[in-house]
Protein backbone atom coordinates (compact mmCIF):
# COMPACT_ATOMS: atom_id res chain seq x y z
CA UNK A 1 16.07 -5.60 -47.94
CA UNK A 2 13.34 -5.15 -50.76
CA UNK A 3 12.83 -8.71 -51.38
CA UNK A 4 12.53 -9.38 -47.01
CA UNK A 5 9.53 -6.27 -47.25
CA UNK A 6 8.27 -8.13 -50.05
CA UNK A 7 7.85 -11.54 -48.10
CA UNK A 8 6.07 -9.73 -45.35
CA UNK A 9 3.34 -8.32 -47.33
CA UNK A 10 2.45 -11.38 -48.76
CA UNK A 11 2.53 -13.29 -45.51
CA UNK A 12 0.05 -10.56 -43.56
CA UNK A 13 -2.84 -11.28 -46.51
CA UNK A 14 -1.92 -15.16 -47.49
CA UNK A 15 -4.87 -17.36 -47.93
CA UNK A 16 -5.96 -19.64 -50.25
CA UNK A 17 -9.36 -19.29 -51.40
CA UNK A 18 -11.81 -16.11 -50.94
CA UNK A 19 -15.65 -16.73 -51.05
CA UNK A 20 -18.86 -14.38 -50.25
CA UNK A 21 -16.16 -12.17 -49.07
CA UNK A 22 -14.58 -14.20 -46.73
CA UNK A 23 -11.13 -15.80 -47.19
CA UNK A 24 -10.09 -18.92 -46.19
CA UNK A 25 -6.87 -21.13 -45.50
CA UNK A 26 -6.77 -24.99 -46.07
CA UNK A 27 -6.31 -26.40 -42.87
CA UNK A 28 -6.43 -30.95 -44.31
CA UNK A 29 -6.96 -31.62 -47.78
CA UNK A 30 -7.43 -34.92 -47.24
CA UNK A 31 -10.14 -34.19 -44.56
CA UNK A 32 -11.54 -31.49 -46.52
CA UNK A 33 -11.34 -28.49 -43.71
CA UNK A 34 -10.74 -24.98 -43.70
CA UNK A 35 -9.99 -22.16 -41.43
CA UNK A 36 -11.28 -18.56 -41.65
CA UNK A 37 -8.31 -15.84 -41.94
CA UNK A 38 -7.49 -12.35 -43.14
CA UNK A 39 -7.42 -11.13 -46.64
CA UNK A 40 -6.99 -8.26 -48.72
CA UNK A 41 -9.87 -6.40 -47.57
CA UNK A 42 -11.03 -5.75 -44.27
CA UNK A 43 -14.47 -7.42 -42.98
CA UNK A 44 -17.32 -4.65 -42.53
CA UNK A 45 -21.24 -5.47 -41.79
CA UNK A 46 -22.74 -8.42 -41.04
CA UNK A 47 -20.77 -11.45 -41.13
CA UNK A 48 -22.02 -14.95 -41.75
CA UNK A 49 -19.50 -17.55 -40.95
CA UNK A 50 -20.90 -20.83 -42.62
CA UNK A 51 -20.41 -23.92 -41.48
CA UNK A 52 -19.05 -25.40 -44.83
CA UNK A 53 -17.72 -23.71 -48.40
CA UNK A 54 -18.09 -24.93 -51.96
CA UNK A 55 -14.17 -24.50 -53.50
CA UNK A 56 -13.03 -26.20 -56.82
CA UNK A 57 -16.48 -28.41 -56.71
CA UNK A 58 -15.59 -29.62 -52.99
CA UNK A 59 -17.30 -29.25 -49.99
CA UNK A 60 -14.52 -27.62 -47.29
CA UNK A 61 -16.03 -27.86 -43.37
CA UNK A 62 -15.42 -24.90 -42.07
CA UNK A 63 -13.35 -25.74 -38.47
CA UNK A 64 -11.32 -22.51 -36.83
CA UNK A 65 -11.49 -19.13 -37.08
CA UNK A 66 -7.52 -18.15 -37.48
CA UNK A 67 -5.58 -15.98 -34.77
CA UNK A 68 -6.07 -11.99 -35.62
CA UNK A 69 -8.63 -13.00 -38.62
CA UNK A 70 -10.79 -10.24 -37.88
CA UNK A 71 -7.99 -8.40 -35.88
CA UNK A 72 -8.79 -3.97 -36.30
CA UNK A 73 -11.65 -4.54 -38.62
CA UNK A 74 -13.50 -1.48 -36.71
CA UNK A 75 -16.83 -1.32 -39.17
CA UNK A 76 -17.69 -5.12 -38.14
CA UNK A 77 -21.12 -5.15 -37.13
CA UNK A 78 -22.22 -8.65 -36.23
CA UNK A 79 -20.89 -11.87 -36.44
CA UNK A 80 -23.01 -15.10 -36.89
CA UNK A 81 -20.28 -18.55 -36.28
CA UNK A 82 -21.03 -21.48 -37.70
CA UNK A 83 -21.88 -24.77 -35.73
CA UNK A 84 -19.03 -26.92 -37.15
CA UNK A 85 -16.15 -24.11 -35.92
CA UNK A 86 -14.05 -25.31 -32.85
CA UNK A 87 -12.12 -22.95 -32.38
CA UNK A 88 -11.36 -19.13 -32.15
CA UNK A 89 -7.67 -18.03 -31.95
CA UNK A 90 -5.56 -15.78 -30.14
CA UNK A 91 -6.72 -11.77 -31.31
CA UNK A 92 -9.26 -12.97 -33.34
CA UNK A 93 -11.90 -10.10 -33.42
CA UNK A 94 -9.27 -7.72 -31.22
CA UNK A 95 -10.43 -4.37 -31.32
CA UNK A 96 -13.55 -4.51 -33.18
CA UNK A 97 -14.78 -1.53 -32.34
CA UNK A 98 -18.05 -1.91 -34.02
CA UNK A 99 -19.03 -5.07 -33.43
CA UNK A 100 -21.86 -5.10 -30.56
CA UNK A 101 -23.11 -8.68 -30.18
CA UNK A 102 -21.59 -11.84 -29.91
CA UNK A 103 -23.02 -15.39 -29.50
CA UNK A 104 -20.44 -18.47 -29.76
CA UNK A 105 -21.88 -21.92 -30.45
CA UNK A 106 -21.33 -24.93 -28.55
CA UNK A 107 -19.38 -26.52 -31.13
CA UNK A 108 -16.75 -23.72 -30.01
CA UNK A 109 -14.05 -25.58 -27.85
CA UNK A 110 -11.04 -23.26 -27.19
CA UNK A 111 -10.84 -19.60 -27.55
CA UNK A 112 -8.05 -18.20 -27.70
CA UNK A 113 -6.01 -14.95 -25.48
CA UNK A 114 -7.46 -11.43 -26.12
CA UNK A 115 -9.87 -13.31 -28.60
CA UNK A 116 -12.47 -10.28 -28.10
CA UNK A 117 -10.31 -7.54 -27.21
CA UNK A 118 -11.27 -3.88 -26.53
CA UNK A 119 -14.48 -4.55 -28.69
CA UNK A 120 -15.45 -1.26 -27.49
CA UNK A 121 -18.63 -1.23 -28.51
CA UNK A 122 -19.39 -4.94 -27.60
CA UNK A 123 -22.80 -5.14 -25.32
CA UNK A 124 -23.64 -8.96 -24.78
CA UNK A 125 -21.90 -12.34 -25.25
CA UNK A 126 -22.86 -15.64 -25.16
CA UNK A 127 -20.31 -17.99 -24.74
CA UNK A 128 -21.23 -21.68 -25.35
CA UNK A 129 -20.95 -24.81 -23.31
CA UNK A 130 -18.37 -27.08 -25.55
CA UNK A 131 -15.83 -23.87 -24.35
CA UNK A 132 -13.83 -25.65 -21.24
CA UNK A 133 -11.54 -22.42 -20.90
CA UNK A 134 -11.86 -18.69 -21.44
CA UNK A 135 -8.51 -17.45 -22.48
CA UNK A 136 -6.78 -15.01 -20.49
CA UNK A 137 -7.81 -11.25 -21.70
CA UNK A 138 -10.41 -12.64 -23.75
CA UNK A 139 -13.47 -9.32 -23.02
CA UNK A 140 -10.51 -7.34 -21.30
CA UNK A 141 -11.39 -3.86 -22.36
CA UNK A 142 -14.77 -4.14 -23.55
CA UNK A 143 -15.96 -1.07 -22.41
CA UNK A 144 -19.61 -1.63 -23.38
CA UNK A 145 -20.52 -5.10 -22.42
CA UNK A 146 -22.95 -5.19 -19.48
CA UNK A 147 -24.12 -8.97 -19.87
CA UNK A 148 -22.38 -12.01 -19.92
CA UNK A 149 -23.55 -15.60 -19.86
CA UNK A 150 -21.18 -18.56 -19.14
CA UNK A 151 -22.67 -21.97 -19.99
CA UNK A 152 -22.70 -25.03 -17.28
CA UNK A 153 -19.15 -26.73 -18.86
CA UNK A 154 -16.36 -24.25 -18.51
CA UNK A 155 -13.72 -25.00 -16.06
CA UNK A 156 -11.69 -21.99 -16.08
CA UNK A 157 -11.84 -18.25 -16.54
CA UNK A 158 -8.35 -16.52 -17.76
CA UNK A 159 -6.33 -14.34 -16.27
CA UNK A 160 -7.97 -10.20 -16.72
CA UNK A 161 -10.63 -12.16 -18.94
CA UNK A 162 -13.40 -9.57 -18.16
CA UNK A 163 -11.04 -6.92 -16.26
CA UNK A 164 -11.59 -3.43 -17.33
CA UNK A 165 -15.51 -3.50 -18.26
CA UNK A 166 -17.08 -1.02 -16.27
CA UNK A 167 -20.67 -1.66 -17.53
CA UNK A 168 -20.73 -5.25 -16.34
CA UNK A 169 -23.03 -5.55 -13.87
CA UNK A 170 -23.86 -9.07 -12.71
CA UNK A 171 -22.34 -12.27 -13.30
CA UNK A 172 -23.08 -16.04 -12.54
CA UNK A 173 -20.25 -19.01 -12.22
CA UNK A 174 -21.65 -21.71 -13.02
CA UNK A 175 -20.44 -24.85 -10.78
CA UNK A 176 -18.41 -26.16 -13.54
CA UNK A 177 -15.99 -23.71 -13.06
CA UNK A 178 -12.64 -24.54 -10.32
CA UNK A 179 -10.69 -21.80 -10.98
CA UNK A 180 -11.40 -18.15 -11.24
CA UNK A 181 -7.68 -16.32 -12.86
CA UNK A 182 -5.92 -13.35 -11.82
CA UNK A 183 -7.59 -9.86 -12.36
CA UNK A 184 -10.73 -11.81 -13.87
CA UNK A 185 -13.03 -9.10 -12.95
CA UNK A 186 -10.82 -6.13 -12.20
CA UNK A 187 -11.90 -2.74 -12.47
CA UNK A 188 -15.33 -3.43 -13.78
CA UNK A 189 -16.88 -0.84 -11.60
CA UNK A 190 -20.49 -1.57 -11.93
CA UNK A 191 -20.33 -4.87 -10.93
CA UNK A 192 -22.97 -5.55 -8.49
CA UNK A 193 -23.47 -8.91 -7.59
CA UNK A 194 -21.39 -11.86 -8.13
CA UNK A 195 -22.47 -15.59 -7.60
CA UNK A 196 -19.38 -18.05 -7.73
CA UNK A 197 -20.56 -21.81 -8.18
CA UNK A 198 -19.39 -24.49 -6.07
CA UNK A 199 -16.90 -25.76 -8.57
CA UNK A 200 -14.62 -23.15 -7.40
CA UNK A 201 -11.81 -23.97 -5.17
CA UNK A 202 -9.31 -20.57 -5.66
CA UNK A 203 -10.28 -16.74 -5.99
CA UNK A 204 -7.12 -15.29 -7.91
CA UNK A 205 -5.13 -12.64 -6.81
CA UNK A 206 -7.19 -8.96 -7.98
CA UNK A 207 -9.69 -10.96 -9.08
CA UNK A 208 -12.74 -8.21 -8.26
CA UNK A 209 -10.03 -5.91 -7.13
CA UNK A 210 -11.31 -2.38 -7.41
CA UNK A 211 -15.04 -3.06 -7.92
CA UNK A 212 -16.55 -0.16 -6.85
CA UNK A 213 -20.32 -1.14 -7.07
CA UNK A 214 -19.82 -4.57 -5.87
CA UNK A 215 -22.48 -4.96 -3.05
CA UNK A 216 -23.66 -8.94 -3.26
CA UNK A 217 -21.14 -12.03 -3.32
CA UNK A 218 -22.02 -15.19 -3.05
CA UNK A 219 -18.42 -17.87 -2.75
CA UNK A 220 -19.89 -21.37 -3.30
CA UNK A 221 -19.37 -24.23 -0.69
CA UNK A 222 -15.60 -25.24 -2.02
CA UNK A 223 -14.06 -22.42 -2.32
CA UNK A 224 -10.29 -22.83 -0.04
CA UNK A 225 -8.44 -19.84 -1.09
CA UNK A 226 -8.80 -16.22 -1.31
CA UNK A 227 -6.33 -14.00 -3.56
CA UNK A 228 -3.96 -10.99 -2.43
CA UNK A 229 -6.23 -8.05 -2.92
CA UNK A 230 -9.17 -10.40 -4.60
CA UNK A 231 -11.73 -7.88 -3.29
CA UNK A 232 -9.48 -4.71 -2.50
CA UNK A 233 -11.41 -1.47 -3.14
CA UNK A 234 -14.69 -3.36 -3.27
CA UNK A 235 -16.39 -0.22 -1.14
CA UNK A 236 -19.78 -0.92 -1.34
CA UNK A 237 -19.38 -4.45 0.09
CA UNK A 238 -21.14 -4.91 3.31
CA UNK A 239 -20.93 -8.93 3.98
CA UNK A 240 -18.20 -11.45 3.27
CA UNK A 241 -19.34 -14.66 4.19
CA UNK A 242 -17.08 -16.82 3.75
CA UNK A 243 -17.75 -20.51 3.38
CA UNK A 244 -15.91 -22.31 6.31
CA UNK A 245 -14.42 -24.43 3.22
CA UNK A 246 -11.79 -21.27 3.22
CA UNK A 247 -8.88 -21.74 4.94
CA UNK A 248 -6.39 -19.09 3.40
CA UNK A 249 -7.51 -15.55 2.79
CA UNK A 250 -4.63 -13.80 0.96
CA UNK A 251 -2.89 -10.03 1.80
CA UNK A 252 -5.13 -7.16 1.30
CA UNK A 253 -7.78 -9.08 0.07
CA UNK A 254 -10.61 -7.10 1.66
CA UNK A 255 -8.54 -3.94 1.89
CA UNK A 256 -10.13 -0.37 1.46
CA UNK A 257 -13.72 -1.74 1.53
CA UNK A 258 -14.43 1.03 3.78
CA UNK A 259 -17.91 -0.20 3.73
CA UNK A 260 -17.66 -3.66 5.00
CA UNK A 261 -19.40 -4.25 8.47
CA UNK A 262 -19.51 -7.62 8.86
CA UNK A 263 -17.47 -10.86 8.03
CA UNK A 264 -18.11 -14.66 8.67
CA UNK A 265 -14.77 -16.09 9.75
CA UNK A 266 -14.71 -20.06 8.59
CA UNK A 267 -13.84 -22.75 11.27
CA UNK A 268 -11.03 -23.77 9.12
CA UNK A 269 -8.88 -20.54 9.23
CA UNK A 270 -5.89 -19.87 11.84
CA UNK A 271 -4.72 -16.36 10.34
CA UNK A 272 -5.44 -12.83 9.24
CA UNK A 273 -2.54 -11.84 7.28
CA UNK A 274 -0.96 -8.17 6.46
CA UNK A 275 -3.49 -5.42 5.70
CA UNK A 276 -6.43 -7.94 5.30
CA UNK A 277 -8.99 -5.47 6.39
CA UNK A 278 -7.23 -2.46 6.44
CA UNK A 279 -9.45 0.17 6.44
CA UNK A 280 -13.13 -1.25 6.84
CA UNK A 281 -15.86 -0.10 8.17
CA UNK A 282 -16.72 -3.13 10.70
CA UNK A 283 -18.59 -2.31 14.00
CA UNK A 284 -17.94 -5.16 15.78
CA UNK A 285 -15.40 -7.50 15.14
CA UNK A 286 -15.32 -10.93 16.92
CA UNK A 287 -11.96 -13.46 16.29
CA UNK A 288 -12.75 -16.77 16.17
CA UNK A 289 -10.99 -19.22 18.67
CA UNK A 290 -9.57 -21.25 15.37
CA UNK A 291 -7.06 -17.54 14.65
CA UNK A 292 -3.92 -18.06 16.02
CA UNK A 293 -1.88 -15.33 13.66
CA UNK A 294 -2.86 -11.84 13.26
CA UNK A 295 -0.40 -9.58 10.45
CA UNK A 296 0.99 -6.46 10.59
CA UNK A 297 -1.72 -3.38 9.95
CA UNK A 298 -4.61 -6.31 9.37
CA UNK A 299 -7.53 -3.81 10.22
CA UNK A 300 -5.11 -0.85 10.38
CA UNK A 301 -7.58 2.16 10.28
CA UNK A 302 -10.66 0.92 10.81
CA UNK A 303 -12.07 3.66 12.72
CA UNK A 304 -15.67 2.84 13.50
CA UNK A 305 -14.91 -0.65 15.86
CA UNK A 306 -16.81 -0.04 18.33
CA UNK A 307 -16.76 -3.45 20.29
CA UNK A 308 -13.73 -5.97 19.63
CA UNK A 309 -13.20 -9.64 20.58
CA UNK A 310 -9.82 -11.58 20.68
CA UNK A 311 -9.26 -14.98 22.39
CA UNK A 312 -6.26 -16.45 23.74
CA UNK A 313 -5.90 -18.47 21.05
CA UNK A 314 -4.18 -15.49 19.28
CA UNK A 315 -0.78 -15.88 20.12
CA UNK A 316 1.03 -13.86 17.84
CA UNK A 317 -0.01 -10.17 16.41
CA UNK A 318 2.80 -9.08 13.89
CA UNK A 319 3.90 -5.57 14.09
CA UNK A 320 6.33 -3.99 11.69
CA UNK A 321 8.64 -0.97 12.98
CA UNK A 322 7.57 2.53 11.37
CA UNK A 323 9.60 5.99 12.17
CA UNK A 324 7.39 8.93 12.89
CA UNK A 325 9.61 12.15 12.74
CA UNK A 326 12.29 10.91 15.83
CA UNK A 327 9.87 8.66 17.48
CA UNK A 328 9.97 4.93 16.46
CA UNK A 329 7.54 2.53 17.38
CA UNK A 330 5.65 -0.83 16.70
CA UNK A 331 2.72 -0.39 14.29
CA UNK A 332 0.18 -3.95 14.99
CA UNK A 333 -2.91 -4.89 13.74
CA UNK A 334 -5.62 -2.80 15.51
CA UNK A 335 -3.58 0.98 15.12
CA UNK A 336 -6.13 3.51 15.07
CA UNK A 337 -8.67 1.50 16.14
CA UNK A 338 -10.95 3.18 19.25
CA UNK A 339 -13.13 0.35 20.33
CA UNK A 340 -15.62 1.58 22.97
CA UNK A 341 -16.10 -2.16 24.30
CA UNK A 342 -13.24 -5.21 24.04
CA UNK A 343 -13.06 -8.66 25.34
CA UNK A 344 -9.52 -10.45 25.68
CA UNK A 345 -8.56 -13.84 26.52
CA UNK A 346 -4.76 -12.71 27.23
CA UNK A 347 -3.08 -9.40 28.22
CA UNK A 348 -1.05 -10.16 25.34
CA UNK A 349 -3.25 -9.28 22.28
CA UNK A 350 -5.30 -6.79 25.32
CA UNK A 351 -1.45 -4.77 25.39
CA UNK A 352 -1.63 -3.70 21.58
CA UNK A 353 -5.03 -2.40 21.22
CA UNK A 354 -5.78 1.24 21.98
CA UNK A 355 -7.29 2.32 25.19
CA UNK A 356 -8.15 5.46 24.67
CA UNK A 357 -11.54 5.67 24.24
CA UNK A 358 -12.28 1.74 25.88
CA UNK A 359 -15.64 2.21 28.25
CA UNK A 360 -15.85 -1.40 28.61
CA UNK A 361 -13.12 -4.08 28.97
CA UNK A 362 -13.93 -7.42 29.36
CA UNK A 363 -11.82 -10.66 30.46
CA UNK A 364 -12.84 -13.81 29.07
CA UNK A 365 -13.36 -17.10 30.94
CA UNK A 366 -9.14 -18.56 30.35
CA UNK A 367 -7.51 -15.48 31.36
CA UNK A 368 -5.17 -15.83 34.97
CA UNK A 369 -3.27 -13.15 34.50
CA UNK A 370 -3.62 -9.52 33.32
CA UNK A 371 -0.95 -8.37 35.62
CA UNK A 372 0.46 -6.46 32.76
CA UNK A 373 -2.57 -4.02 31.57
CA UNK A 374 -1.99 -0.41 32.31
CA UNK A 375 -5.75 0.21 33.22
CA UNK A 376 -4.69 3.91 34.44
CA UNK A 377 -4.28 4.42 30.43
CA UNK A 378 -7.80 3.56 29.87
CA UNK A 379 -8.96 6.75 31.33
CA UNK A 380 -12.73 6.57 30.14
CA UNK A 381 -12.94 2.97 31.41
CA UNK A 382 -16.21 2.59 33.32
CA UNK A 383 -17.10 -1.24 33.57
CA UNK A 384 -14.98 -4.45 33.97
CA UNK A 385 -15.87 -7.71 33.43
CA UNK A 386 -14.56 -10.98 34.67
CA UNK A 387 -15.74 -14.14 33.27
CA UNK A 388 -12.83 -15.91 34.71
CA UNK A 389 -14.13 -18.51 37.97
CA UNK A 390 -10.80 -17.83 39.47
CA UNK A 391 -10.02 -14.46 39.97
CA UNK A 392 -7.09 -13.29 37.56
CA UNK A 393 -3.91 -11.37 38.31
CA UNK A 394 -4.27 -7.34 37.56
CA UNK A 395 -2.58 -4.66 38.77
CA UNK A 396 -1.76 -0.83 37.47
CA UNK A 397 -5.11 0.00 38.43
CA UNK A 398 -5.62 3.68 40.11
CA UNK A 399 -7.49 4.34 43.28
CA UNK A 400 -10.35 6.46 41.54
CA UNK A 401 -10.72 3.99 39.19
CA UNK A 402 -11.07 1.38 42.09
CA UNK A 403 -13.99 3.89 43.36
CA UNK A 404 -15.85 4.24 40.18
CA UNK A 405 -15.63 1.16 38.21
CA UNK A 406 -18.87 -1.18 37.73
CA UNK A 407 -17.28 -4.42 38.23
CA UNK A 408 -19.11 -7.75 37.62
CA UNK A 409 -17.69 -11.30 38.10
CA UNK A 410 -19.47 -14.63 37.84
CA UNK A 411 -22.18 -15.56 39.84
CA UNK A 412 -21.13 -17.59 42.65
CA UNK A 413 -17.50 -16.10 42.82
CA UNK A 414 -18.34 -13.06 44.73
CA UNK A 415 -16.46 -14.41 47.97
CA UNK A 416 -13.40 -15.37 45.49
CA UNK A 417 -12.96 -11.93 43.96
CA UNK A 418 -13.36 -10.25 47.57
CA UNK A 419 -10.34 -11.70 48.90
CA UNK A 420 -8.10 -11.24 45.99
CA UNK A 421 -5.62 -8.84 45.56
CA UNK A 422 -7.04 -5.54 43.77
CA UNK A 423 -10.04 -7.19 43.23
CA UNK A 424 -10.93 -6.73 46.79
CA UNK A 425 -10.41 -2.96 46.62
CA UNK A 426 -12.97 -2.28 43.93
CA UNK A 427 -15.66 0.03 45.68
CA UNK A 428 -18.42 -1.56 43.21
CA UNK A 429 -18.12 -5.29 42.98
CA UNK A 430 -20.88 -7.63 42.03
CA UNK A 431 -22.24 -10.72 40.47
CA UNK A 432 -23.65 -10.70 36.86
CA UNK A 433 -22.25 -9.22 33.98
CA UNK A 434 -24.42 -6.59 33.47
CA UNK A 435 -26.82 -6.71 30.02
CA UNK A 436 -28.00 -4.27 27.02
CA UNK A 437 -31.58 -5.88 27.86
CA UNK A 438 -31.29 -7.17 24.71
CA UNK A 439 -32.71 -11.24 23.89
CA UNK A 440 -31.17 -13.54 21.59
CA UNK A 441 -32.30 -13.09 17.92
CA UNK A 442 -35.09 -15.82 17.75
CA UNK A 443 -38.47 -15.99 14.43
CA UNK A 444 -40.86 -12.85 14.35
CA UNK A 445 -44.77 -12.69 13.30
CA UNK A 446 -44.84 -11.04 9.95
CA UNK A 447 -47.64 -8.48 11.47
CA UNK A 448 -45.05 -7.68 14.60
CA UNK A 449 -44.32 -3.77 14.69
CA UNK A 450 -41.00 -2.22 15.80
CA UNK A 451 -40.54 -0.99 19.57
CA UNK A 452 -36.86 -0.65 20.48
CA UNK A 453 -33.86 -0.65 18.24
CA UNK A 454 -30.18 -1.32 19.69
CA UNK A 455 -26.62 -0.71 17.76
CA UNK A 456 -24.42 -3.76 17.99
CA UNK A 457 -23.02 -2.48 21.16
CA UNK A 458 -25.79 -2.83 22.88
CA UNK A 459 -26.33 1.01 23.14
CA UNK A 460 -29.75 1.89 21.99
CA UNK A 461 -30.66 3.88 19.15
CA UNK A 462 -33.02 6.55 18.26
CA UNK A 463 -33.23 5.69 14.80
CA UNK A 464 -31.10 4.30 12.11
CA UNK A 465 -27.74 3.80 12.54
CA UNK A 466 -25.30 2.72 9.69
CA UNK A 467 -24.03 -1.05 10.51
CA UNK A 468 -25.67 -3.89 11.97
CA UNK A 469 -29.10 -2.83 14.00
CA UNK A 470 -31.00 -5.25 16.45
CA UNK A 471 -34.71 -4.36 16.65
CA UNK A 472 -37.28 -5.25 19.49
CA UNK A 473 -40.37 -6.25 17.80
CA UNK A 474 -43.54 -5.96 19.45
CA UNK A 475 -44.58 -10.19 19.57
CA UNK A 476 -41.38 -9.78 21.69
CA UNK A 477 -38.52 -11.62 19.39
CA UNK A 478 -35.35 -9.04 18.16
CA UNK A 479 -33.98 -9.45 14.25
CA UNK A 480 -30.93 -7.83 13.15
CA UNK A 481 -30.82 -6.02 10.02
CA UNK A 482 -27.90 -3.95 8.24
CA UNK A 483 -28.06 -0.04 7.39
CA UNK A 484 -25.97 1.02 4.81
């Protein structure tokens, strides 16, 4: 058992050759390079890594810096690497809690897992261009470190590479990057704006999950897939725009970013999948005509919808059975969602969305039959609109609603709708659809003064209201601008 301790000892602190205070390994005699390790002492101050060594009246090039070399050597300072190094290995300056700066050449190639560690006191790193891959944990941990710049050249960043820095605050991927690893970014809470090159096709899963501050993303033009949870508890994003290069957006990727108003759905993407949006803060939401699936609890929660649009195209909306107390019942994508306003192109998706508080419901152009909707459930119902030419199927519709609704139906159809069933007992029936008096968003004169402003719901506005605002301007255009 002695002589097994003794072997251990010696193995933690072999190396060959020790000068200027660093010690080194032989790596090729016969091509005369060397590798920086460990040795008896640990490294403390400023560091100067050369890029070749005099030993035995030989000149050794000086080509890796060895796995866990500088490993706990907490009164490191700086580190200066010299040109001819390619690599740096796995733990190489872990937890170096003094070191603050680091700059690695371009003669760097490969560097290695958790190569920097919970550096804690690490504040800036420049990481050359010969690198083609950060390693996975590489700055995880580095509680300090608020700027990072990735040279044009690297194709991949490592899984939880930069997770766990919450003084990062910007960061640019260059286009070389394709892939961005799992956790990459997570938990750095003052993250603020991210710009993704168009290199990258794939967001990893919890990539910028729980970044707090994270208010400006920018996906490049390639981008096809979106993580589970990539940008969960991102609640101080307003915007996703998604490049229509997307076509899968994982679970819960935008989940809990209760401040997220708006998104740009991409041509190319036929679902919404579980708990996508749960809990946003969207105004209006619109589905594109390319959605076809919408999961279980997909914008579960989010409470300030006031106007929603879903086309017939949306043929299935996934529920999943929850038990309240003795009561059972279907839980689907809209729950506790109140939109004021909704357009449907089938009863279908119309059935599962709340009527409660519904003022304005809205039938697109496809629908035939409604036949189904309980409108004596949508008690503060005061308008209906029919786009349809041919006057659909409805029913369940109560006598003092029949007396009170607005209802508008395309012009030209009047005659149609007045000898249809139901339609023909509305007390208020008329051509048009009825307008917020608001124009298309068209170019405005930089001198042009403010007159009117409008929520998106077409309701106007005394003042600012958090979400999406469309202003009258006084040449006579409209713009729409966001309130946080």
């Amino acid at each position: 058992m002695t002589m097994l301790f003794a072997v251990i000892v010696n193995s933690v602190f072999a190396y060959d050759f020790e000068v200027g205070g660093i010690y080194y390994n032989i790596l090729s005699a016969s091509d005369k390079t060397c590798e920086v390790t460990s040795g008896d002492k640990e490294y403390t101050g400023d560091v100067i890594i050369p890029s070749t060594v005099q030993y035995n009246n030989r000149t050794l090039i000086v080509r890796s810096i060895k796995s866990k070399a500088f490993e706990y050597c907490d009164e490191l300072t700086s580190v200066v690497i010299g040109d001819s190094v390619k690599t740096i290995g796995d733990y190489a300056f872990s937890k170096c809690s003094g070191l603050s700066s680091i700059t690695i050449p371009n003669s760097v190639m490969a560097m290695g897992e958790y190569a920097f560690y919970n550096c804690d006191n690490l504040r800036s790193a420049s990481i050359g261009s010969g690198i083609t891959s950060i390693g996975s944990h590489a700055f995880c941990v580095c509680h300090s470190l608020t700027s990072v710049i990735i040279s044009n050249g690297i194709n991949s960043i490592g899984e939880s590479a930069f997770s766990y820095c919450p003084k990062l605050a910007s960061i640019t991927i260059p286009n070389s990057v394709f892939s961005i690893g799992e956790s990459a970014f997570e938990e750095c809470s003052s993250l603020s704006s991210v710009t993704i090159g168009d290199g990258v096709t794939s967001v990893g899963n919890r990539c910028f999950y729980n970044c707090s501050n994270l208010s400006n993303v920018s996906l490049g033009s390639n981008v096809k897939s979106i993580g589970v949870s990539a940008f969960e508890g991102c609640s101080n994003l307003t915007l996703a725009q998604l490049p229509n290069s997307v076509t899968k957006v994982g679970e819960c990727a935008f989940r809990f970013c209760k401040n997220l108003i708006s998104v740009d759905f991409p041509d190319g993407l036929d679902s919404i999948n579980y708990q996508t949006f749960y809990r946003c803060g969207f105004i209006n939401i619109i589905i594109p005509s390319s959605i076809t699936y919408i999961g279980k609890e997909a914008f579960y929660d989010c409470q300030n919808i006031q106007q929603l649009t879903i086309p017939s195209s949306v043929t299935e909306m996934v529920s999943y059975y929850e038990r309240s107390g003795m009561s059972p019942h279907d839980v689907y994508p809209f729950e506790h969602c109140h939109p004021r306003k909704a357009t449907f192109g089938s009863f279908y998706v119309a059935d599962k969305v709340s009527k409660d508080s519904m003022t304005t419901l809205t039938l697109m152009e496809d629908v035939s039959d409604f036949s189904g909707y309980e409108f004596e459930r949508a008690t503060k119902l005061d308008t209906l609109i029919s786009r349809a030419t041919t006057p659909p199927t409805i029913n369940h519709v109560t006598e003092n609603q029949k007396a009170s609704l607005k209802v508008f139906v395309p012009k030209g159809t009047l005659t149609a709708y007045q000898a249809a069933d139901v339609w023909k007992e509305f007390w208020n029936l008329q051509e048009g659809e009825g307008t917020s008096g608001i124009s298309p968003v068209t170019s405005h004169s930089d001198a042009a003064k403010e007159i009117e402003r409008f929520m998106i719901t077409g309701e106007k506005a005394d003042g600012k209201v958090p979400g999406i605002n469309i202003i009258r301007m006084s040449d006579g255009t409209t713009r729409k601008v966001i309130v946080k």
